[in-house]
N, C-alpha and C. Protein backbone atom coordinates (compact mmCIF):
# COMPACT_ATOMS: atom_id res chain seq x y z
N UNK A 1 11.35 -34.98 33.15
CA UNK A 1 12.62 -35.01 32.41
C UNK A 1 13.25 -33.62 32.41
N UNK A 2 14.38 -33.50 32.43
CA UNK A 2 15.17 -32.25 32.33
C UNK A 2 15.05 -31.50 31.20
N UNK A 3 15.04 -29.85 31.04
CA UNK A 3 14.89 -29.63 29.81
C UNK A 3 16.52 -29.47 29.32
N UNK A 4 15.85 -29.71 27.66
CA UNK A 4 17.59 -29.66 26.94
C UNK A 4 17.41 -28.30 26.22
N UNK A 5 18.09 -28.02 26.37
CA UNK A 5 18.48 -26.53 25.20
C UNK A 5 18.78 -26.68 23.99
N UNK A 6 17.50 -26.28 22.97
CA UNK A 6 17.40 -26.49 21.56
C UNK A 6 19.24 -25.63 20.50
N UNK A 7 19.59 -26.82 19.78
CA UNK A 7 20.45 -25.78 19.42
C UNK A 7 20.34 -24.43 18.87
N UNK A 8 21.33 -23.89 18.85
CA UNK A 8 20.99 -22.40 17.73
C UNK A 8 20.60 -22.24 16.84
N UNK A 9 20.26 -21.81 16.03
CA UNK A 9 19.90 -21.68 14.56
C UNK A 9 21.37 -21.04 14.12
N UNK A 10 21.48 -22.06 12.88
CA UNK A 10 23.04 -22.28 12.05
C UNK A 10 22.32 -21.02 10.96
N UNK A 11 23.04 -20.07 11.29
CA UNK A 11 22.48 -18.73 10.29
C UNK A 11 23.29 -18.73 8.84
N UNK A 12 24.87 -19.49 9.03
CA UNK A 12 25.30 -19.86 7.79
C UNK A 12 25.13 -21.19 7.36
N UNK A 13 24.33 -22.02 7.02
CA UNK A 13 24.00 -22.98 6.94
C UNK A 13 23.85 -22.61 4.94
N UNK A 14 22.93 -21.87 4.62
CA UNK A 14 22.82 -21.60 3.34
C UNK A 14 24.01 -21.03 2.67
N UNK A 15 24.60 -19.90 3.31
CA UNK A 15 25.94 -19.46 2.94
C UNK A 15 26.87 -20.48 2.51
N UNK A 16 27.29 -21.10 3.23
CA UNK A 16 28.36 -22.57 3.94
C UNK A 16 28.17 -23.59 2.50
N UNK A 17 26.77 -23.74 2.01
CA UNK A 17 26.00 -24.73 1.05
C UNK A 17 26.64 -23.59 -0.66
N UNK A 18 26.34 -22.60 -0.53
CA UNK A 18 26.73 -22.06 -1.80
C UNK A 18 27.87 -22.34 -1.83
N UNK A 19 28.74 -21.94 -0.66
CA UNK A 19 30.22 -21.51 -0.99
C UNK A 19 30.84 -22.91 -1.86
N UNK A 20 30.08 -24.08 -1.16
CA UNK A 20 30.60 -25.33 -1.81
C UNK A 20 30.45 -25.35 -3.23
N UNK A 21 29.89 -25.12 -3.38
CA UNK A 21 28.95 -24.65 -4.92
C UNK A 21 30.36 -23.61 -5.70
N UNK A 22 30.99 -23.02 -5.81
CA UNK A 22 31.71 -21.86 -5.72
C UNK A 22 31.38 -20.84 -5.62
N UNK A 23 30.54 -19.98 -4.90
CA UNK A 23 29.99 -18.98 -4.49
C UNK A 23 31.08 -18.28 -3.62
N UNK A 24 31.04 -17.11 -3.19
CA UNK A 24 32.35 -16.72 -2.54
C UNK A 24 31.82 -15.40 -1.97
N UNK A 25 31.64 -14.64 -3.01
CA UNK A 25 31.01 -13.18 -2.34
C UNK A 25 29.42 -12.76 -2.28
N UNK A 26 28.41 -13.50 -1.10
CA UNK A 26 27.01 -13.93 -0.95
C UNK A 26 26.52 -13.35 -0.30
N UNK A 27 25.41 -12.30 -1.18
CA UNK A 27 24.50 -10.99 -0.69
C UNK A 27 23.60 -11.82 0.11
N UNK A 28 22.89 -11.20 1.13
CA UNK A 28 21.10 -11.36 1.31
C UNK A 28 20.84 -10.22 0.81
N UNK A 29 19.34 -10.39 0.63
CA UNK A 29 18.38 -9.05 0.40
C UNK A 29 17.16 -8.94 1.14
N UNK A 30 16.75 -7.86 1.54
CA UNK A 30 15.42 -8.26 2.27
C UNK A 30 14.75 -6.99 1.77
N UNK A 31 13.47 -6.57 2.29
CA UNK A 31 12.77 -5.03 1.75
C UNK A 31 12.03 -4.94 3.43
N UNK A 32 11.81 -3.93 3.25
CA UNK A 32 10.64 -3.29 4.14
C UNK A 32 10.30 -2.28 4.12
N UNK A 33 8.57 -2.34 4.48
CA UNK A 33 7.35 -1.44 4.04
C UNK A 33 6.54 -1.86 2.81
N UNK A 34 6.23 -3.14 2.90
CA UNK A 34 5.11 -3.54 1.69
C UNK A 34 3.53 -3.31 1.99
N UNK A 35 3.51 -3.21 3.44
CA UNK A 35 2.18 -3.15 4.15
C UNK A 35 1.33 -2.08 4.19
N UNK A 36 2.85 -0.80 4.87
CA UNK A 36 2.39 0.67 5.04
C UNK A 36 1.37 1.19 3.83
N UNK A 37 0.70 2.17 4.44
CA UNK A 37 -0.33 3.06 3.94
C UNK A 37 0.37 4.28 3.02
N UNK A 38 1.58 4.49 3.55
CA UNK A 38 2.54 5.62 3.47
C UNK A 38 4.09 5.51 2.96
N UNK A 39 4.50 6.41 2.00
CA UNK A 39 5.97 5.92 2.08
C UNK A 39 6.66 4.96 1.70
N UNK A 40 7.59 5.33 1.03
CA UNK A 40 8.18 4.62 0.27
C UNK A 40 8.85 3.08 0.70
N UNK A 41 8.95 1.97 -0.03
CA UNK A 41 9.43 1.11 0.15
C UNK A 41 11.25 0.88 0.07
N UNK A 42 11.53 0.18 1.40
CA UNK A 42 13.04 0.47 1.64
C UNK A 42 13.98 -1.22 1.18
N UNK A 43 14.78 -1.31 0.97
CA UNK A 43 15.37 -2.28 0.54
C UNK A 43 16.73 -2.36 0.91
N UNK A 44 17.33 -3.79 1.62
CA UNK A 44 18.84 -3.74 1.48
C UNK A 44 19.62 -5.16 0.90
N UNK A 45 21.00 -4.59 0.56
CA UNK A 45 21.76 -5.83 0.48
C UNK A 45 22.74 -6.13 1.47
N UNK A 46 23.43 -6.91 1.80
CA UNK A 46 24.57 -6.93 2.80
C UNK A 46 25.19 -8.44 2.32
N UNK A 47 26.54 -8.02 2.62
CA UNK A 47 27.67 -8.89 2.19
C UNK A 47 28.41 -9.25 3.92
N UNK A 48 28.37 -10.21 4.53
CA UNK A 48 28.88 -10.09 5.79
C UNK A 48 30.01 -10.82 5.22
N UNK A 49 31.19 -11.19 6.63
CA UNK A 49 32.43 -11.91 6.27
C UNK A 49 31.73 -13.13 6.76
N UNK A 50 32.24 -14.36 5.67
CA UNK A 50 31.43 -15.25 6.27
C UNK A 50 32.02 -15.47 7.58
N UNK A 51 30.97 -16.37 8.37
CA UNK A 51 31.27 -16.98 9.36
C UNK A 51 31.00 -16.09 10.24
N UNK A 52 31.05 -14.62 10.36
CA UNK A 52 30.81 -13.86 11.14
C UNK A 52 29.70 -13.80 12.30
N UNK A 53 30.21 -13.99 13.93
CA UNK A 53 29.06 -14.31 14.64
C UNK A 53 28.83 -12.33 15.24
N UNK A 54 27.59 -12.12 14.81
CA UNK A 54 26.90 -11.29 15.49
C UNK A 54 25.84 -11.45 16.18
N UNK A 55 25.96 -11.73 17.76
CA UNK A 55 25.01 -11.93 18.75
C UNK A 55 23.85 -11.08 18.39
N UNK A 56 22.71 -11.71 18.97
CA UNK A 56 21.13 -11.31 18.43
C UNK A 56 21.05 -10.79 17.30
N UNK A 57 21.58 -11.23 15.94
CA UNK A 57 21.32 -11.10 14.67
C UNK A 57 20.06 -11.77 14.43
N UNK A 58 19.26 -11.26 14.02
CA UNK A 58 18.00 -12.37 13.32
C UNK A 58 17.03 -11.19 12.52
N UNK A 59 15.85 -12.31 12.38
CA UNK A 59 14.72 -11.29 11.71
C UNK A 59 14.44 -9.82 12.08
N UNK A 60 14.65 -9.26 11.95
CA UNK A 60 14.48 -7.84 12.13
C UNK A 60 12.84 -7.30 13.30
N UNK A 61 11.92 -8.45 12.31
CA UNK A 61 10.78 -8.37 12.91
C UNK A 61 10.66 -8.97 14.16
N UNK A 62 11.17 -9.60 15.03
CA UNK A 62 11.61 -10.61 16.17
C UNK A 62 12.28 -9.41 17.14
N UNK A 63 13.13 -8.55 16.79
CA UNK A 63 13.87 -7.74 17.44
C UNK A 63 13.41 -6.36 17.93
N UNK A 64 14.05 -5.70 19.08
CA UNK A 64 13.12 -4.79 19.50
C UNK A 64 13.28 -3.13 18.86
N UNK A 65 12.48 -2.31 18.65
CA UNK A 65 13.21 -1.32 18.05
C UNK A 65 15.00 -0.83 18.82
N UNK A 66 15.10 -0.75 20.11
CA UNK A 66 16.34 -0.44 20.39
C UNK A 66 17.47 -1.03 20.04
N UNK A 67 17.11 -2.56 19.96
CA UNK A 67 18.13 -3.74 19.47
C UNK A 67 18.54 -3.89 18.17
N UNK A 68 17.13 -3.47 17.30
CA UNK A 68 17.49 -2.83 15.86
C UNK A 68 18.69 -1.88 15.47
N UNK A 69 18.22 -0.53 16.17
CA UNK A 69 19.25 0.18 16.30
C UNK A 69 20.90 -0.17 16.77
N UNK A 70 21.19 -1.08 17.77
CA UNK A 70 22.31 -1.37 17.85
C UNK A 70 23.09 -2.49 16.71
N UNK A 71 22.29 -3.23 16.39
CA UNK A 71 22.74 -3.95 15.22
C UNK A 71 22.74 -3.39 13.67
N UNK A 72 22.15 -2.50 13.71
CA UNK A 72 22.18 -1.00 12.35
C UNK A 72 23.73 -1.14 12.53
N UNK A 73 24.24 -0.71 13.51
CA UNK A 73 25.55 0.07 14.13
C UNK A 73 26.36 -0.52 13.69
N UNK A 74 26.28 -2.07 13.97
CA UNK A 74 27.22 -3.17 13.86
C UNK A 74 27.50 -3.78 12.52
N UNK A 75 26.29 -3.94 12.09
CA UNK A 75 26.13 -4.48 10.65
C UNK A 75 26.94 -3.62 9.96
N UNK A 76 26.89 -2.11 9.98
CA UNK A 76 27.20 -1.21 8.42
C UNK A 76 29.30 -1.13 9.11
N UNK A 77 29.30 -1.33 10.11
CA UNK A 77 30.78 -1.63 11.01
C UNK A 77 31.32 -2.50 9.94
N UNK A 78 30.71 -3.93 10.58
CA UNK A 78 31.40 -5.54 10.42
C UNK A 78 31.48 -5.39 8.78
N UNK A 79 30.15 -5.15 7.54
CA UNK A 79 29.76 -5.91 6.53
C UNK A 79 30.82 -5.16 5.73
N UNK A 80 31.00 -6.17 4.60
CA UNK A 80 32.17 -5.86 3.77
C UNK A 80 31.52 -5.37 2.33
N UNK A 81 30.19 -5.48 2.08
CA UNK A 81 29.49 -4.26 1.54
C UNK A 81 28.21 -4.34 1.62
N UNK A 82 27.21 -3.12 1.76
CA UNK A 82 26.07 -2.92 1.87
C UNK A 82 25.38 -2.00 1.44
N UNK A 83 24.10 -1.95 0.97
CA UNK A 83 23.51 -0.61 0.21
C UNK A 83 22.48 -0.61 0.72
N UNK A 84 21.29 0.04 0.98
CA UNK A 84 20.14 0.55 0.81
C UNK A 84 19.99 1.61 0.37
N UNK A 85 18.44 1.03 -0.54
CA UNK A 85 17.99 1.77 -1.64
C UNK A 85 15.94 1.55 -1.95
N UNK A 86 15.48 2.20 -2.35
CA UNK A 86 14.06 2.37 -2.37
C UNK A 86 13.60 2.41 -3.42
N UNK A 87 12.13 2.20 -3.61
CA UNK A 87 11.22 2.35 -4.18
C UNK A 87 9.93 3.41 -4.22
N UNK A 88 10.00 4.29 -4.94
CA UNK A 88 8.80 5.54 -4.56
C UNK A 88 7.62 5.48 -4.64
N UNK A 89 6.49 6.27 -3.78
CA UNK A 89 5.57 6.23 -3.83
C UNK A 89 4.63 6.09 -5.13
N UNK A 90 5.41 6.66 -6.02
CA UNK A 90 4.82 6.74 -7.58
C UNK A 90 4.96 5.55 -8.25
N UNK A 91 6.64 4.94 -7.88
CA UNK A 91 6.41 3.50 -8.82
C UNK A 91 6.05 2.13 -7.53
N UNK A 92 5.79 2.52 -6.91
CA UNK A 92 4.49 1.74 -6.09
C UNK A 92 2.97 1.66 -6.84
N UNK A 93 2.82 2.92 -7.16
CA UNK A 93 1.23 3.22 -7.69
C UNK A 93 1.22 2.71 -9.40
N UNK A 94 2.69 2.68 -9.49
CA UNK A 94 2.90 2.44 -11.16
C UNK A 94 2.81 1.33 -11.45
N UNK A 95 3.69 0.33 -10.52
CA UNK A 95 4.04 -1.13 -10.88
C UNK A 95 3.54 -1.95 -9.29
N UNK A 96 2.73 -2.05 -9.16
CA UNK A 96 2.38 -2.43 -7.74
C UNK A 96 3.47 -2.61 -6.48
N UNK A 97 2.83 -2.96 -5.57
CA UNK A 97 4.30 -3.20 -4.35
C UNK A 97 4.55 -4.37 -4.68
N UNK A 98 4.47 -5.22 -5.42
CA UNK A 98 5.54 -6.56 -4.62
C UNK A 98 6.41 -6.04 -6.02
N UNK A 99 6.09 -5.61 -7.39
CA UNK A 99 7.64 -5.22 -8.16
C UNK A 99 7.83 -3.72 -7.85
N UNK A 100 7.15 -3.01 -7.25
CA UNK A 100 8.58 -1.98 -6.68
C UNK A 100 9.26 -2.70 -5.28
N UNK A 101 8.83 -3.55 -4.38
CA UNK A 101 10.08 -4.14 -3.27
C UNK A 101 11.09 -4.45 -4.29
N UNK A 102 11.00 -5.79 -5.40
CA UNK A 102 11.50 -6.43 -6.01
C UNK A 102 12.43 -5.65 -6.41
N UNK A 103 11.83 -3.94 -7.11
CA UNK A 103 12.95 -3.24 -7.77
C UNK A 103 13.69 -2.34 -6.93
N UNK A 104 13.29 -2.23 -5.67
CA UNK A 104 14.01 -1.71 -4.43
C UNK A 104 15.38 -2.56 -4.07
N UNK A 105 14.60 -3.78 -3.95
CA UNK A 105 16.00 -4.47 -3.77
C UNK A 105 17.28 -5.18 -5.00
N UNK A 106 16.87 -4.95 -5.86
CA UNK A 106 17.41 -5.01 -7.22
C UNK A 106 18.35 -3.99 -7.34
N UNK A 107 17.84 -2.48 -6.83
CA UNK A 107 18.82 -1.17 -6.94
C UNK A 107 20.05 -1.69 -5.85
N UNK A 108 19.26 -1.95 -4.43
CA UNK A 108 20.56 -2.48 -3.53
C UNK A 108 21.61 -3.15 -3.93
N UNK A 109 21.24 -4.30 -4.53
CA UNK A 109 22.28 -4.89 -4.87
C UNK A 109 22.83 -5.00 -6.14
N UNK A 110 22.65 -3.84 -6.95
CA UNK A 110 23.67 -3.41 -8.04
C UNK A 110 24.73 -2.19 -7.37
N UNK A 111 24.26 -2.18 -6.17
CA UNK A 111 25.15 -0.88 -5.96
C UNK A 111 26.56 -2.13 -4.76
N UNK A 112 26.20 -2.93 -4.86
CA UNK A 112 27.52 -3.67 -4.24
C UNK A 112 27.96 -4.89 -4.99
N UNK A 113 29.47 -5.07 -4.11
CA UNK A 113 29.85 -6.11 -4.94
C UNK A 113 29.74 -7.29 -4.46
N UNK A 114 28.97 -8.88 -5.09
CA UNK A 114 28.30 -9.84 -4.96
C UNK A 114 28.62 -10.90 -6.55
N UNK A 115 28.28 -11.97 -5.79
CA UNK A 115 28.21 -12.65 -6.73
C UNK A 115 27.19 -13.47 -7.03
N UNK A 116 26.65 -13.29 -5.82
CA UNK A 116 25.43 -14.77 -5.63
C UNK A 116 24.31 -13.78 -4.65
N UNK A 117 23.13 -13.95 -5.08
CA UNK A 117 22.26 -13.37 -3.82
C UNK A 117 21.28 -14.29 -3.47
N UNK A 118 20.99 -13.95 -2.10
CA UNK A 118 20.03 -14.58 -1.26
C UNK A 118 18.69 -13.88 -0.76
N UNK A 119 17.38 -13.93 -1.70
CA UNK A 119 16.49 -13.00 -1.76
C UNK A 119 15.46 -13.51 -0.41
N UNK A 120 15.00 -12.88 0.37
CA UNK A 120 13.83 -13.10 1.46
C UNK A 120 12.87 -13.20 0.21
N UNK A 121 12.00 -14.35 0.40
CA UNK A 121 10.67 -14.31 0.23
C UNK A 121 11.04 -15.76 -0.60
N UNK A 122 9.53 -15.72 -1.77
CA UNK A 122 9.21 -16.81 -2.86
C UNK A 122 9.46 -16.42 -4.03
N UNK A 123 9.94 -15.26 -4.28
CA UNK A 123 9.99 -14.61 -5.92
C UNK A 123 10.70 -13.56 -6.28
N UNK A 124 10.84 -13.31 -7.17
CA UNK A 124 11.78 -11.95 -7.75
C UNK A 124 11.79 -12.06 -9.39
N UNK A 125 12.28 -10.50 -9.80
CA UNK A 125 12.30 -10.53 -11.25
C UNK A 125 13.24 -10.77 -11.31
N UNK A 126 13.99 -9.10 -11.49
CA UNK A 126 15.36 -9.27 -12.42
C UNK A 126 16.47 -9.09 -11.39
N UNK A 127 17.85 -9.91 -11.63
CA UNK A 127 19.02 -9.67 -10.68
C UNK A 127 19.88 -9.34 -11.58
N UNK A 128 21.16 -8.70 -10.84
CA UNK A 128 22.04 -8.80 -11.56
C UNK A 128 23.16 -9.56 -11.49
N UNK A 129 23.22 -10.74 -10.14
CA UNK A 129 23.69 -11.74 -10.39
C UNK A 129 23.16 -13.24 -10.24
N UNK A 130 23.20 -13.70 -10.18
CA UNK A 130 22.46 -15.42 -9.90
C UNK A 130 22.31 -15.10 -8.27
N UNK A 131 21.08 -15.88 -8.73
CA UNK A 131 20.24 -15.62 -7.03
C UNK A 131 19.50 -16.77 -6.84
N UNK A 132 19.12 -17.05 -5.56
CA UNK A 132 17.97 -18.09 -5.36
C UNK A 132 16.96 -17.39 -4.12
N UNK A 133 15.89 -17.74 -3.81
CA UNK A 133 14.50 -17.09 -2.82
C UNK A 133 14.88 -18.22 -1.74
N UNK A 134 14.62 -17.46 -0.84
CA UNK A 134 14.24 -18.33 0.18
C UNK A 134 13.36 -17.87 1.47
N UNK A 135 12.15 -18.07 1.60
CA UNK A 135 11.16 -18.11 2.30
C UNK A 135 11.47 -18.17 3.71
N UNK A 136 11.21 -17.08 4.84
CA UNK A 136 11.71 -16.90 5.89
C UNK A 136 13.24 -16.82 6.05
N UNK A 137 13.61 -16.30 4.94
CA UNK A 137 15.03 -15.75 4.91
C UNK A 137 15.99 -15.32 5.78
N UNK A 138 14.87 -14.62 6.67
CA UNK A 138 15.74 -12.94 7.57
C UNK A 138 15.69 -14.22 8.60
N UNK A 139 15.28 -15.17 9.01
CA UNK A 139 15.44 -15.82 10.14
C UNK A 139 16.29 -17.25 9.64
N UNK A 140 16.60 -17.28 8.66
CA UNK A 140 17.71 -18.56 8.32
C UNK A 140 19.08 -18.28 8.29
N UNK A 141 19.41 -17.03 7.26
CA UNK A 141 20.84 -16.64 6.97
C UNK A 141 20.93 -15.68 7.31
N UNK A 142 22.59 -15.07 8.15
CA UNK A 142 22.76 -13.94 8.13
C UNK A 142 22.83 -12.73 7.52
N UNK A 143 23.25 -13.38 5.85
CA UNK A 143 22.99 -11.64 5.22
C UNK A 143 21.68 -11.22 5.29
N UNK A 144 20.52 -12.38 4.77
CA UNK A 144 19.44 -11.70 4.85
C UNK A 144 19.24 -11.38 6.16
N UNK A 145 19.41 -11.80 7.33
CA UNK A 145 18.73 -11.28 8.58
C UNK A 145 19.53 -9.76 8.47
N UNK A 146 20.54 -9.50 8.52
CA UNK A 146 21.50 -8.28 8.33
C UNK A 146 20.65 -7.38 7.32
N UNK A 147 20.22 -7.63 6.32
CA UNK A 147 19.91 -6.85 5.22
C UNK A 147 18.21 -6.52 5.74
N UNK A 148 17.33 -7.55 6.39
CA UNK A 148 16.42 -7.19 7.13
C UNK A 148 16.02 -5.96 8.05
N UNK A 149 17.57 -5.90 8.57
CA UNK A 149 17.80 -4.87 9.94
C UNK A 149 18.31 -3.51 9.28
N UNK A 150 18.82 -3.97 8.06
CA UNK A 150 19.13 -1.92 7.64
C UNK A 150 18.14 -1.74 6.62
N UNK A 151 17.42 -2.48 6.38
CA UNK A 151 15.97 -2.11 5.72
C UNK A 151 14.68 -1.19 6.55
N UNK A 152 14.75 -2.00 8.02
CA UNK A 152 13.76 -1.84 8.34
C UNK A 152 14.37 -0.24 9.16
N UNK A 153 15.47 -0.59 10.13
CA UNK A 153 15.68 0.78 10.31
C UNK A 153 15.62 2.11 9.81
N UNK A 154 16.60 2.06 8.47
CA UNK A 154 16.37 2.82 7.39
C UNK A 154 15.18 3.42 7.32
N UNK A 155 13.99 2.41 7.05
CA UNK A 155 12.57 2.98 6.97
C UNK A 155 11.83 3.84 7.92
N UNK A 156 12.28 2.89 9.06
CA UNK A 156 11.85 3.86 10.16
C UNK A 156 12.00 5.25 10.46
N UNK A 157 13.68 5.50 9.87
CA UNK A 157 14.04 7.04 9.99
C UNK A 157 13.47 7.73 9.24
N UNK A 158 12.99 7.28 7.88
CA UNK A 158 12.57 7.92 6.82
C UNK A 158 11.33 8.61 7.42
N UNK A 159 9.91 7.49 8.38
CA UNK A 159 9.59 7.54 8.25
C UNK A 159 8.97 8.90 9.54
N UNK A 160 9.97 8.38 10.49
CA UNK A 160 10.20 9.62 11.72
C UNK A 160 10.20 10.91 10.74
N UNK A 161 11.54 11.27 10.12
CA UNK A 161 11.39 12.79 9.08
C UNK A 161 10.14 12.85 8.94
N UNK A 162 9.39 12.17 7.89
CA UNK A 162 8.44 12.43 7.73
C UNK A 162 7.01 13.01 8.69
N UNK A 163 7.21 12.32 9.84
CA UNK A 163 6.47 13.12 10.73
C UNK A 163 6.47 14.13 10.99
N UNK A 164 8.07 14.63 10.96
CA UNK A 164 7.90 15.96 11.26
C UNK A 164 7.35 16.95 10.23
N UNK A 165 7.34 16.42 9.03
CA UNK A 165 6.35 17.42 7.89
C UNK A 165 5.11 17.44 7.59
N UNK A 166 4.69 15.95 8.64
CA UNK A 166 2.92 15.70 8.71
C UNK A 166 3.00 15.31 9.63
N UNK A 167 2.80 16.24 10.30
CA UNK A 167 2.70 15.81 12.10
C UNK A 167 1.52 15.35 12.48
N UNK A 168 0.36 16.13 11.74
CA UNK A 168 -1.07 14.70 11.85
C UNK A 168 -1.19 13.54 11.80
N UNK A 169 -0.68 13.31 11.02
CA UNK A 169 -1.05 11.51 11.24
C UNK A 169 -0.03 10.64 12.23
N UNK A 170 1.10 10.93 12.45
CA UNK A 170 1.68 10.47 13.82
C UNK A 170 2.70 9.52 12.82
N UNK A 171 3.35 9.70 12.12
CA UNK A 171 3.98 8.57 11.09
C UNK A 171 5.26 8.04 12.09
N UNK A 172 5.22 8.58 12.75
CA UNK A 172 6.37 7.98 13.92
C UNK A 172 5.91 7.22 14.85
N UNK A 173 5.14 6.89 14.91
CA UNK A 173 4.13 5.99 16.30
C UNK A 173 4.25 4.70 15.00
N UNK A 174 3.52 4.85 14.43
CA UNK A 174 3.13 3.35 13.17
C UNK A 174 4.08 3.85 12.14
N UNK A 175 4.80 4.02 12.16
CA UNK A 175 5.34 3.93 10.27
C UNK A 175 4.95 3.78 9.32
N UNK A 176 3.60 4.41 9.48
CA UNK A 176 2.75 4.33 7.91
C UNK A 176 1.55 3.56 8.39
N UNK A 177 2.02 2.22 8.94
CA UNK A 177 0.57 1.62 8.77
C UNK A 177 -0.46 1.63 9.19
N UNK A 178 -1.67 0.64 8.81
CA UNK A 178 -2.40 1.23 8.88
C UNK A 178 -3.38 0.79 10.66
N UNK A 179 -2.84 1.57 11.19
CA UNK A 179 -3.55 1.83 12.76
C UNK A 179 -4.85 2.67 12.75
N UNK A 180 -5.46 2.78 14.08
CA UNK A 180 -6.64 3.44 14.13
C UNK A 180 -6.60 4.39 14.03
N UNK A 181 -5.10 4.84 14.89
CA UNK A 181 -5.01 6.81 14.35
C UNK A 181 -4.43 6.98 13.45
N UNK A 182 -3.86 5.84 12.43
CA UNK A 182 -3.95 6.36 10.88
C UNK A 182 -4.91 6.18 10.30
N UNK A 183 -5.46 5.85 10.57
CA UNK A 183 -6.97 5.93 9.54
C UNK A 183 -8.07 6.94 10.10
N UNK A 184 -7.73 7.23 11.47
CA UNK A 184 -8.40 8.05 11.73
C UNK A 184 -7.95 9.33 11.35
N UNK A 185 -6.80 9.64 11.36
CA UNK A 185 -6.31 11.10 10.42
C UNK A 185 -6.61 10.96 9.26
N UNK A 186 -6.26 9.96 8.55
CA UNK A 186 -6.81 10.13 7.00
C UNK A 186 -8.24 10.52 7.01
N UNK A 187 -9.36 9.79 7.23
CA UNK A 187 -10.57 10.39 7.61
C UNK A 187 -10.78 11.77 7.76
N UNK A 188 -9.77 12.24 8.84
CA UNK A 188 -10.32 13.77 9.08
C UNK A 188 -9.13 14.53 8.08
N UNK A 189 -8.02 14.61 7.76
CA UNK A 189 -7.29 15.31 7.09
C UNK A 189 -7.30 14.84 5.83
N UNK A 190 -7.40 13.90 5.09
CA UNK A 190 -7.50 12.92 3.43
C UNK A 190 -6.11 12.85 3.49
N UNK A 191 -5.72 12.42 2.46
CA UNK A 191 -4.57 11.59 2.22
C UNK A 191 -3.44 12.97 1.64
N UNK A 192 -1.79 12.99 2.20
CA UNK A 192 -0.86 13.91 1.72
C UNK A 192 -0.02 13.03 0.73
N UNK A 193 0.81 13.66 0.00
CA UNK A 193 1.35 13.22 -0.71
C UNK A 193 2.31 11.82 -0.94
N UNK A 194 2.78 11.78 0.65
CA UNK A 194 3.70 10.61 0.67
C UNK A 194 2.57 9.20 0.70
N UNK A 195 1.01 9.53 0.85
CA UNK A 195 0.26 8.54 1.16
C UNK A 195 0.27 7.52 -0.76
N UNK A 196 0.19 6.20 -0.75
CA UNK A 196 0.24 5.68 -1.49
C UNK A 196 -1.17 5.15 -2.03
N UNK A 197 -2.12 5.89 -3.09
CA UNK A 197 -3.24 6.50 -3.21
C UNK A 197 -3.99 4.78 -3.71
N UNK A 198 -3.46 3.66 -4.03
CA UNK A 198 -4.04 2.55 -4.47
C UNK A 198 -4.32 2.12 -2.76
N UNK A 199 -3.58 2.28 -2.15
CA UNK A 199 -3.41 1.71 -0.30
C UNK A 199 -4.78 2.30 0.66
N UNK A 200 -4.81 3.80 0.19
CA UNK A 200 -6.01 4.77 1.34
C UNK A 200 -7.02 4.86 0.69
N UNK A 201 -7.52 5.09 -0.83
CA UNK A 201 -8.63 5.17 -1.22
C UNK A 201 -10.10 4.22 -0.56
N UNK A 202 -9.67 3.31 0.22
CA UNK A 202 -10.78 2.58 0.71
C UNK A 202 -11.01 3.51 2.26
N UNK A 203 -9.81 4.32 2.73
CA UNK A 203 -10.32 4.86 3.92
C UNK A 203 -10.49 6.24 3.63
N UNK A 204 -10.55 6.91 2.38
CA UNK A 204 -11.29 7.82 2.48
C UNK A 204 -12.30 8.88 0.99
């Protein structure tokens, strides 16, 4: 049999469903860096115009670092508002990672204007406007896939700087996590400051 070509994935499909609802101005949110060993947790919101088609938009994690970068470009271009904003190493160690992501992306999207948000994942605390979760997010709707991609970039740069002030552990190869030659530097050098001390204490 011939093959058929699966349709696209309808990225406003959830958008499209609020707006009926009266929803009108509809954040995603996504975070990244819950995993890393290192470094702070990054968070975004993004407001696209609806309907807006941006070719190879999707999960962030699906995409290649260069392709990241070009859709960084596009996204903070096209979106009609967007923030990223973080969570520190300290209130990581204070309030665990899944409520500093939570409060990472909570800062994002008080700093734009929204009415309705669309959170990646199964949970969240506090918003500041009506929100609903949705599980595999960054690969359903565009804001979250959008808000995926200036999360994760974002982080990445953070996390490049940072190499250059701990050039041992290679924080630009892995972004924190935890690889063999990060754990193998921790081992021989112990843990620097940006390291998140509940995360490395088992490697050293």
């Amino acid at each position: 049999m011939p093959k058929t070509n699966r349709p696209a994935l309808d990225l406003w499909a959830e958008e499209r469903r609020l707006r009926k609802n009266g929803c009108n101005l509809i954040c995603g949110a996504d975070e990244a860096g819950r995993g890393p060993l290192a470094g702070d947790v990054y968070a975004a919101a993004v407001v696209l115009p609806f309907g807006l088609e941006i070719p190879g938009l999707n999960d962030s994690k699906k995409l290649t670092e260069k392709r990241r970068e070009e859709l960084f470009d596009v996204i903070c271009e096209k979106a009609l508002s967007y923030a990223v904003d973080t969570a520190t190493v300290e209130e990581i160690e204070k309030i665990n990672i899944r409520n500093a992501a939570f409060l990472a992306m909570e800062r994002a999207i008080r700093r734009i204007e929204t009415d309705f948000a669309i959170i990646d994942g199964n949970g969240f605390n506090d918003c500041p406007v009506p929100f609903m979760t949705l599980v595999g997010g960054d690969g359903k709707s565009a804001n979250v896939a959008a808000a995926s991609i200036l999360a994760k970039v974002s982080r990445d740069r953070y996390m490049i700087e940072l190499d250059e002030k701990y050039p041992m552990y290679g924080f630009a190869k892995h972004k924190g996590y935890g690889t063999k030659r990060h754990i193998a530097a921790l081992k021989e050098f112990g843990a620097c400051e940006v390291h998140r001390p509940l995360f490395v204490k088992k490697f050293i």
